[in-house]
N, C-alpha and C. Protein backbone atom coordinates (compact mmCIF):
# COMPACT_ATOMS: atom_id res chain seq x y z
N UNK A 1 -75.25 -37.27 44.32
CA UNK A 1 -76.51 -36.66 43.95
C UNK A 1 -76.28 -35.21 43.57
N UNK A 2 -76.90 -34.63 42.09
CA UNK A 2 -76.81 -33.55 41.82
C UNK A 2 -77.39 -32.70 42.30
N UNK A 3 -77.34 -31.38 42.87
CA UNK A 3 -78.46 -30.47 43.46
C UNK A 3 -78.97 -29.85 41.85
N UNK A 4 -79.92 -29.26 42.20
CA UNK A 4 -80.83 -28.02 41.12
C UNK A 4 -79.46 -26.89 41.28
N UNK A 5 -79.84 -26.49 39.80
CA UNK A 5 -79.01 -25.30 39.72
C UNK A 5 -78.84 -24.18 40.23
N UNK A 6 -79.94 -24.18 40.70
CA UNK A 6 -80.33 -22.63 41.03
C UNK A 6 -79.91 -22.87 42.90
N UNK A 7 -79.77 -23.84 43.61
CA UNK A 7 -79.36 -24.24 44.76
C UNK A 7 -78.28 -23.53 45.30
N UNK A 8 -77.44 -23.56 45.03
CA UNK A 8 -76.22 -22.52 45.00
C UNK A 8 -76.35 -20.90 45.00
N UNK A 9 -76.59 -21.14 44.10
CA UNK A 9 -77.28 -19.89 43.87
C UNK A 9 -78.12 -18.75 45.16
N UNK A 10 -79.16 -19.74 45.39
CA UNK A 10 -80.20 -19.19 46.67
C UNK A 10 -79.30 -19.04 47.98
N UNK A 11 -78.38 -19.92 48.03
CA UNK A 11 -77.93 -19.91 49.04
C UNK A 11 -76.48 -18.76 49.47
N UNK A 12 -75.96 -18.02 48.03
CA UNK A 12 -75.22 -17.08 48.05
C UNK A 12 -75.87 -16.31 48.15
N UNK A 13 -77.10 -16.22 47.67
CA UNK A 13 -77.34 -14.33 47.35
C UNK A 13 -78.23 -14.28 48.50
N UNK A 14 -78.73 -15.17 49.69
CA UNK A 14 -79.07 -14.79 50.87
C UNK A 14 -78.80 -13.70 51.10
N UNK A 15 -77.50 -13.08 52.02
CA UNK A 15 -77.04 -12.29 52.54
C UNK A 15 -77.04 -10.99 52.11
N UNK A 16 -77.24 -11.28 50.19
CA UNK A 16 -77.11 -9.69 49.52
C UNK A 16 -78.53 -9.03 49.83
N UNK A 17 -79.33 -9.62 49.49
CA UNK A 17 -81.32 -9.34 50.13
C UNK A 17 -80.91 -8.45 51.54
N UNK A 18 -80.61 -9.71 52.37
CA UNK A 18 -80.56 -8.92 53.72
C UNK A 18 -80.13 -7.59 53.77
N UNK A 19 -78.94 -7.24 52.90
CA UNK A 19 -78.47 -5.51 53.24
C UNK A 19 -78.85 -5.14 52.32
N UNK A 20 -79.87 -5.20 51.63
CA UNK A 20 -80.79 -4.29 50.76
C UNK A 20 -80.08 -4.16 49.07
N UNK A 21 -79.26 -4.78 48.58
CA UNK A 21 -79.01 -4.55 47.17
C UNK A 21 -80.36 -4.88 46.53
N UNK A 22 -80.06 -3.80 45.34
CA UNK A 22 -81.24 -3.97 44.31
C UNK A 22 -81.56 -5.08 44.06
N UNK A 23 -83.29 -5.30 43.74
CA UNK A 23 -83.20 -6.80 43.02
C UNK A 23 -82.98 -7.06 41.79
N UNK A 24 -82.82 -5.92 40.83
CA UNK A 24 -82.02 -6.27 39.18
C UNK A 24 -80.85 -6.55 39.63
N UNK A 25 -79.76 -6.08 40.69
CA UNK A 25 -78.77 -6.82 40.49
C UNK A 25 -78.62 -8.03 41.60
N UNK A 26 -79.54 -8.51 42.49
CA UNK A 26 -79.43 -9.51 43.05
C UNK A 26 -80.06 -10.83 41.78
N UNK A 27 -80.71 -10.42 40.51
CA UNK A 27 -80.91 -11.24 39.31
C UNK A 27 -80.01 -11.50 38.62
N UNK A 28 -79.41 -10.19 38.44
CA UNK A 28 -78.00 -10.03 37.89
C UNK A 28 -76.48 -11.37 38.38
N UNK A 29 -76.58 -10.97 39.30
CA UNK A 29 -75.65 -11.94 40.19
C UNK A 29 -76.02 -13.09 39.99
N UNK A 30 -77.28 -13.16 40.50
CA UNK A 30 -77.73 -14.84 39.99
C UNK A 30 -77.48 -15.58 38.98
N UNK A 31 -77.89 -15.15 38.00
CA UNK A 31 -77.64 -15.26 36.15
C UNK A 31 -76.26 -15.23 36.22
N UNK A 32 -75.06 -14.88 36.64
CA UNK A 32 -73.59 -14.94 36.56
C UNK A 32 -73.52 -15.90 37.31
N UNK A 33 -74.08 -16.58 38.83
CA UNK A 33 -73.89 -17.33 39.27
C UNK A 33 -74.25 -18.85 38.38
N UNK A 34 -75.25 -19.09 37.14
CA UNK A 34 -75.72 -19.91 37.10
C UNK A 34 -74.92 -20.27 35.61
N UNK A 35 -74.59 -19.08 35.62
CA UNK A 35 -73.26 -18.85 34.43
C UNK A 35 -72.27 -19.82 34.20
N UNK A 36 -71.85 -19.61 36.08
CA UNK A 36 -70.16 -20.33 36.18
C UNK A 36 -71.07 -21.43 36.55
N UNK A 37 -71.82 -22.56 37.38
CA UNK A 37 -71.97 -23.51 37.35
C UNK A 37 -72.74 -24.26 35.78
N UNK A 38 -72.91 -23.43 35.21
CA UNK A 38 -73.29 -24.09 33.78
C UNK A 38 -71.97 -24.43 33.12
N UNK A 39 -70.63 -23.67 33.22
CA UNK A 39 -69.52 -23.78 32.70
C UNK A 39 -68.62 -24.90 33.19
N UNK A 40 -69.03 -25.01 34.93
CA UNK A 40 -68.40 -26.06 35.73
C UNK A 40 -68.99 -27.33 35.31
N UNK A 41 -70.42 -27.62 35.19
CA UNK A 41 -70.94 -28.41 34.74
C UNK A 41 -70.47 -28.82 33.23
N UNK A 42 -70.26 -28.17 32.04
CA UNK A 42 -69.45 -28.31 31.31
C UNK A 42 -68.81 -28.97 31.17
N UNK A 43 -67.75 -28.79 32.16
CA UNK A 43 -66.02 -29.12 32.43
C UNK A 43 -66.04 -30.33 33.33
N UNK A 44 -67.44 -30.92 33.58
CA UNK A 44 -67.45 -32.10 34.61
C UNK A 44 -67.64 -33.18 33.71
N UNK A 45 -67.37 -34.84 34.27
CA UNK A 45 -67.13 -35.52 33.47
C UNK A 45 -68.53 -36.24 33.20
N UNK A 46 -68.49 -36.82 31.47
CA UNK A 46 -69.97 -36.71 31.41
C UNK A 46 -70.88 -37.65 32.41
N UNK A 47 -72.14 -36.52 32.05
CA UNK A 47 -73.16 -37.64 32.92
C UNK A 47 -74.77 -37.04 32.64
N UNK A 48 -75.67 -38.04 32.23
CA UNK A 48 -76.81 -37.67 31.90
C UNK A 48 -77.69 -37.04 32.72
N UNK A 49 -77.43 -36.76 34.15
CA UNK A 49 -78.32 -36.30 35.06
C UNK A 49 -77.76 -34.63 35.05
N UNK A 50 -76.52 -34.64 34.63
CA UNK A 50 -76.12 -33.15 34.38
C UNK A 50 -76.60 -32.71 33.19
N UNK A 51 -76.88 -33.57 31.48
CA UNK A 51 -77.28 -33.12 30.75
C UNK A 51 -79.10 -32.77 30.79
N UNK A 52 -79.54 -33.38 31.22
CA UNK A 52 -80.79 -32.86 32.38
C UNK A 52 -81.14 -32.28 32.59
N UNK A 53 -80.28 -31.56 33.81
CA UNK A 53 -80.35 -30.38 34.59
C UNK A 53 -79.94 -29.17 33.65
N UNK A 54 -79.13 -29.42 32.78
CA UNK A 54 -78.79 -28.04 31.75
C UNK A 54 -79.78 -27.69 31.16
N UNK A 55 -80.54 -28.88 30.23
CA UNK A 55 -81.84 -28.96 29.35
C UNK A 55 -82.96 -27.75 30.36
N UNK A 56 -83.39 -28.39 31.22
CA UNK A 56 -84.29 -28.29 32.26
C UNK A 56 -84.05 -26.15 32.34
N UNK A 57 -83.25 -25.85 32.45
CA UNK A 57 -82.66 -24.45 32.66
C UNK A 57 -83.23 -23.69 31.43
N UNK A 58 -82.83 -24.24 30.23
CA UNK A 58 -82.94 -23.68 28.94
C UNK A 58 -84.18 -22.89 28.37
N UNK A 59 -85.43 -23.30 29.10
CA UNK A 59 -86.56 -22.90 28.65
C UNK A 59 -86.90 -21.27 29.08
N UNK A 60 -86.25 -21.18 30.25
CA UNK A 60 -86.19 -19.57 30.86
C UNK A 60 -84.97 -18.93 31.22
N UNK A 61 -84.52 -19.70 30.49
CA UNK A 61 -83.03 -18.77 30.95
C UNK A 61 -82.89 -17.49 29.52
N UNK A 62 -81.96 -16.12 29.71
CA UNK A 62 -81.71 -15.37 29.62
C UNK A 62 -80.87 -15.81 28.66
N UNK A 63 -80.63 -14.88 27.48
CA UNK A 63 -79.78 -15.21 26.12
C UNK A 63 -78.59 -15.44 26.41
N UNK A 64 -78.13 -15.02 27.32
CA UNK A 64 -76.40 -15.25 27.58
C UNK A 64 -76.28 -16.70 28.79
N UNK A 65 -77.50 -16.40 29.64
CA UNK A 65 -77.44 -18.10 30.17
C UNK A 65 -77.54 -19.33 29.24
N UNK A 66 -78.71 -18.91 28.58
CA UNK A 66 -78.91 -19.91 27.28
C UNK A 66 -77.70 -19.97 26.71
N UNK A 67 -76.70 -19.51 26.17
CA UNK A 67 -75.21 -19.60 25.57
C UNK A 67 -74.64 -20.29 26.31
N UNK A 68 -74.86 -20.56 27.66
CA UNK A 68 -73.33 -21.12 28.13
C UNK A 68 -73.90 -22.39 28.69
N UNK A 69 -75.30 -22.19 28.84
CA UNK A 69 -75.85 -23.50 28.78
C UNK A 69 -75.79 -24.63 27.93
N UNK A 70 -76.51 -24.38 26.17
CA UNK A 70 -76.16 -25.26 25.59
C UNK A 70 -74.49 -25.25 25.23
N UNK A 71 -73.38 -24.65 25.67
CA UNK A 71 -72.01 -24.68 25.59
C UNK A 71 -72.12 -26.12 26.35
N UNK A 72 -72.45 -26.05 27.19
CA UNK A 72 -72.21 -26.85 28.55
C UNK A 72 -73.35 -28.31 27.71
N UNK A 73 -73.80 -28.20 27.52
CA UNK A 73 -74.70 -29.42 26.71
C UNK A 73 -74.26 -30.11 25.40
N UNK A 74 -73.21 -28.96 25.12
CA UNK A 74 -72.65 -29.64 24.04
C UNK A 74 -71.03 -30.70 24.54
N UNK A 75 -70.89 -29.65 25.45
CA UNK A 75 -69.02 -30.36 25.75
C UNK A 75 -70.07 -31.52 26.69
N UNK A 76 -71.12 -32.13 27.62
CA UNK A 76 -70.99 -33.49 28.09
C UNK A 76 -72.01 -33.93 27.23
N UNK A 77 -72.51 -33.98 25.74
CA UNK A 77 -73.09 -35.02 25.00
C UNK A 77 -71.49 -34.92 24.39
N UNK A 78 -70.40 -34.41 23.88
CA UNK A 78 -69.24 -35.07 23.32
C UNK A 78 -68.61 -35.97 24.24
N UNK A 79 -69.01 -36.08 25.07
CA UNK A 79 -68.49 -37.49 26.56
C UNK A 79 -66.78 -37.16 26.61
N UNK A 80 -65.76 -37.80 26.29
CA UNK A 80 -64.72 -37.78 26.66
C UNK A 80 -63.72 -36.97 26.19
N UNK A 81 -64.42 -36.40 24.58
CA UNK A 81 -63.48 -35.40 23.83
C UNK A 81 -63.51 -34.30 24.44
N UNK A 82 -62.12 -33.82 25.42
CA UNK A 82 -62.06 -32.70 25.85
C UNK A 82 -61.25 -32.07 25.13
N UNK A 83 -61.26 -30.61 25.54
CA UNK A 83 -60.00 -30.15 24.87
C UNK A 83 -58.70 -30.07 25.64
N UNK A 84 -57.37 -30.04 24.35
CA UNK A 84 -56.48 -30.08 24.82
C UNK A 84 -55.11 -29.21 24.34
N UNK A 85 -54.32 -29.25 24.42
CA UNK A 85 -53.12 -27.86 23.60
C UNK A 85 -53.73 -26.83 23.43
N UNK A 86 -53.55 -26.24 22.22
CA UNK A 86 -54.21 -25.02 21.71
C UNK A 86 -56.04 -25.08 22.56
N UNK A 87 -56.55 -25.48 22.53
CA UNK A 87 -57.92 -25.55 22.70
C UNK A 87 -58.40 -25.68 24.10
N UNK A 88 -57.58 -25.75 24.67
CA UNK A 88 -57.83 -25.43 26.43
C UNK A 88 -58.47 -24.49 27.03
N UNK A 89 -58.47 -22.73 26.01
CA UNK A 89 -59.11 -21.65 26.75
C UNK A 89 -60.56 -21.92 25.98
N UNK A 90 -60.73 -23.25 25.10
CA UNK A 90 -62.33 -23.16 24.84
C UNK A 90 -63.37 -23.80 26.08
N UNK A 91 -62.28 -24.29 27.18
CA UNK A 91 -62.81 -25.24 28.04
C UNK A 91 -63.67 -23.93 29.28
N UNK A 92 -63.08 -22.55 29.15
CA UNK A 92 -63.79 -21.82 29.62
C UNK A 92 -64.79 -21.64 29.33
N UNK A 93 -65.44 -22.18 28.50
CA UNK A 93 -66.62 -21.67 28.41
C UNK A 93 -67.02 -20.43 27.22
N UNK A 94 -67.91 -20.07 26.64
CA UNK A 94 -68.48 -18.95 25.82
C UNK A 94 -67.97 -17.49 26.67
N UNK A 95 -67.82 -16.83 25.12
CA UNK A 95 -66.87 -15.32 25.69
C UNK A 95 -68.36 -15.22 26.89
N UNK A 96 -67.37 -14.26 27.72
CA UNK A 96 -68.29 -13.60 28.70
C UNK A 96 -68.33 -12.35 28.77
N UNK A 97 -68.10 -11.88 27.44
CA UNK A 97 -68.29 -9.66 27.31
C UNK A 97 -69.85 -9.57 28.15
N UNK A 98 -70.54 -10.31 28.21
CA UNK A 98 -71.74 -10.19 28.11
C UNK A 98 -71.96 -9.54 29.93
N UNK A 99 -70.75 -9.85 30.87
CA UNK A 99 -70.92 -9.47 32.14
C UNK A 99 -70.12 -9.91 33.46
């Protein structure tokens, strides 16, 4: 069973609240957190309840979440074509200058 995306998420940045970090960057963090599980999700093998959960994200997510989201929507609707040789550092995911 897949959790919600944002699950992970809530459950790291607990602790940052508690000792008082800002909340732009406890958003901040979040949005990087939802970053790498959009990328992990990606890199997982396909499955429609993950293409789903990416969709589902897309409507409010942030221009650079939105990027690595539909990244991640595109590599599990290609189902088994992964990359391979040369094309392995595309499996990371969309540049991340962004943060």
């Amino acid at each position: 069973r897949l959790l919600p995306l944002d699950r992970p998420a809530q459950m790291l940045g607990q602790h940052r609240r508690r000792i008082g970090k800002s909340r732009l960057q406890c958003r901040d963090d979040r949005i990087v957190r939802l970053r790498n599980i959009a990328v992990a999700l990606g890199n997982a093998p396909p499955n429609d309840a993950i293409v789903a959960a990416l969709q589902a994200r897309l409507a409010d997510a942030s221009p650079m979440l939105a990027e690595h989201l539909r990244w991640a929507i595109e590599r599990q609707q290609a189902g088994g074509e992964r990359a391979t040789g040369d094309d392995v550092a595309a499996s990371a995911g969309p540049s991340c200058a962004h943060g």
